[in-house]
Protein backbone atom coordinates (compact mmCIF):
# COMPACT_ATOMS: atom_id res chain seq x y z
CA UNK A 1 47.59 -30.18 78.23
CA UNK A 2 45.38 -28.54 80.91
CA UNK A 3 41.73 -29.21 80.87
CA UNK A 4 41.13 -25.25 80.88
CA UNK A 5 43.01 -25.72 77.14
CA UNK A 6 41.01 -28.13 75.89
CA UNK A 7 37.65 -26.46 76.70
CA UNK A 8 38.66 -22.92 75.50
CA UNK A 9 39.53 -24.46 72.10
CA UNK A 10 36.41 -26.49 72.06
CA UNK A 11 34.24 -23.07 73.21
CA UNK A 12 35.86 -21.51 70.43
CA UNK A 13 35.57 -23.58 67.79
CA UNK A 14 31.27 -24.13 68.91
CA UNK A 15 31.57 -20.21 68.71
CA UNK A 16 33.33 -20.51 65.38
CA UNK A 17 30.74 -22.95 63.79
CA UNK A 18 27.85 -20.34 65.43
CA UNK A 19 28.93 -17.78 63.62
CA UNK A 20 29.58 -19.73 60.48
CA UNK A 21 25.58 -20.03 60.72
CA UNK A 22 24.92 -16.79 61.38
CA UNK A 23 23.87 -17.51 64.92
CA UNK A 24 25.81 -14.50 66.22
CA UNK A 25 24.61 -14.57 70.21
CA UNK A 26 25.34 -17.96 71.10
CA UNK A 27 28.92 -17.73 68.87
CA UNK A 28 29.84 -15.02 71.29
CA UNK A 29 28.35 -16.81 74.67
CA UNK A 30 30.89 -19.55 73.39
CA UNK A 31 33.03 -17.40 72.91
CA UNK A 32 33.12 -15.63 75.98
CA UNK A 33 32.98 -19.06 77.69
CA UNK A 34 36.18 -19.86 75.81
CA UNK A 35 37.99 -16.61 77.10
CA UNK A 36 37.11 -17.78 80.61
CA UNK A 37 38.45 -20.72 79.85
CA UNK A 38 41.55 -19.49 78.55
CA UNK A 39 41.72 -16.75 81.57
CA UNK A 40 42.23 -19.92 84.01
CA UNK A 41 44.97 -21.70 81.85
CA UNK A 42 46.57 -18.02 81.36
CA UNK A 43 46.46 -17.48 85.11
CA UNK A 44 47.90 -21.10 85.97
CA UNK A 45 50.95 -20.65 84.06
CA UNK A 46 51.54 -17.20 84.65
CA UNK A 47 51.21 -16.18 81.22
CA UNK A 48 50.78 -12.54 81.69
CA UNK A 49 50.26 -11.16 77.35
CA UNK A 50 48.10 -14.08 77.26
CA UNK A 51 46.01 -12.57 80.08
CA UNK A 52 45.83 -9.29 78.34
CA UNK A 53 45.21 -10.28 75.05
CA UNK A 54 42.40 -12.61 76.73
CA UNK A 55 40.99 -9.78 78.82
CA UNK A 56 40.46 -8.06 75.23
CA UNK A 57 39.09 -10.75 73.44
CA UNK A 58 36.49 -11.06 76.91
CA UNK A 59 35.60 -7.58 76.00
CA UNK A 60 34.86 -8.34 72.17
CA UNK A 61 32.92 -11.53 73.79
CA UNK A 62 30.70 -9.18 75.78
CA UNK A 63 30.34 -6.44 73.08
CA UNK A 64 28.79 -8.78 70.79
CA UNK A 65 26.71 -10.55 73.19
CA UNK A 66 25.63 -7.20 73.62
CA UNK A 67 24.82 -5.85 70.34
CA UNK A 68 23.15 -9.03 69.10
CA UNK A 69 20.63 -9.15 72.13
């Protein structure tokens, strides 16, 4: 298991738990740390739906980041 794994899943589960608490910016920082995360493990073993299905869940990331500002 790459270390780019592990942190994605531990990003998203800290953005998980901020959102459970209604602490909707830093869920989606965590979040969008987790895509980046999970960009580098995508890009290391070529996995090229998992790069586009991160590159939209980086946009969702950034859209709430940006509407909870």
């Amino acid at each position: 298991m790459l270390l780019s794994e592990k942190l994605g899943s531990l990003f998203g589960l800290i953005g998980a738990v901020f959102l459970s608490f209604n602490m909707a910016f830093y869920g989606f920082i965590a979040f969008f740390i987790s895509n980046l995360f999970f960009v580098v493990m995508g890009y290391r073993l070529n996995l090229k739906a998992f790069l586009w299905l991160q590159g939209a869940f980086t946009f969702t990331s950034l859209t709430g980041i940006y509407n909870n500002i």
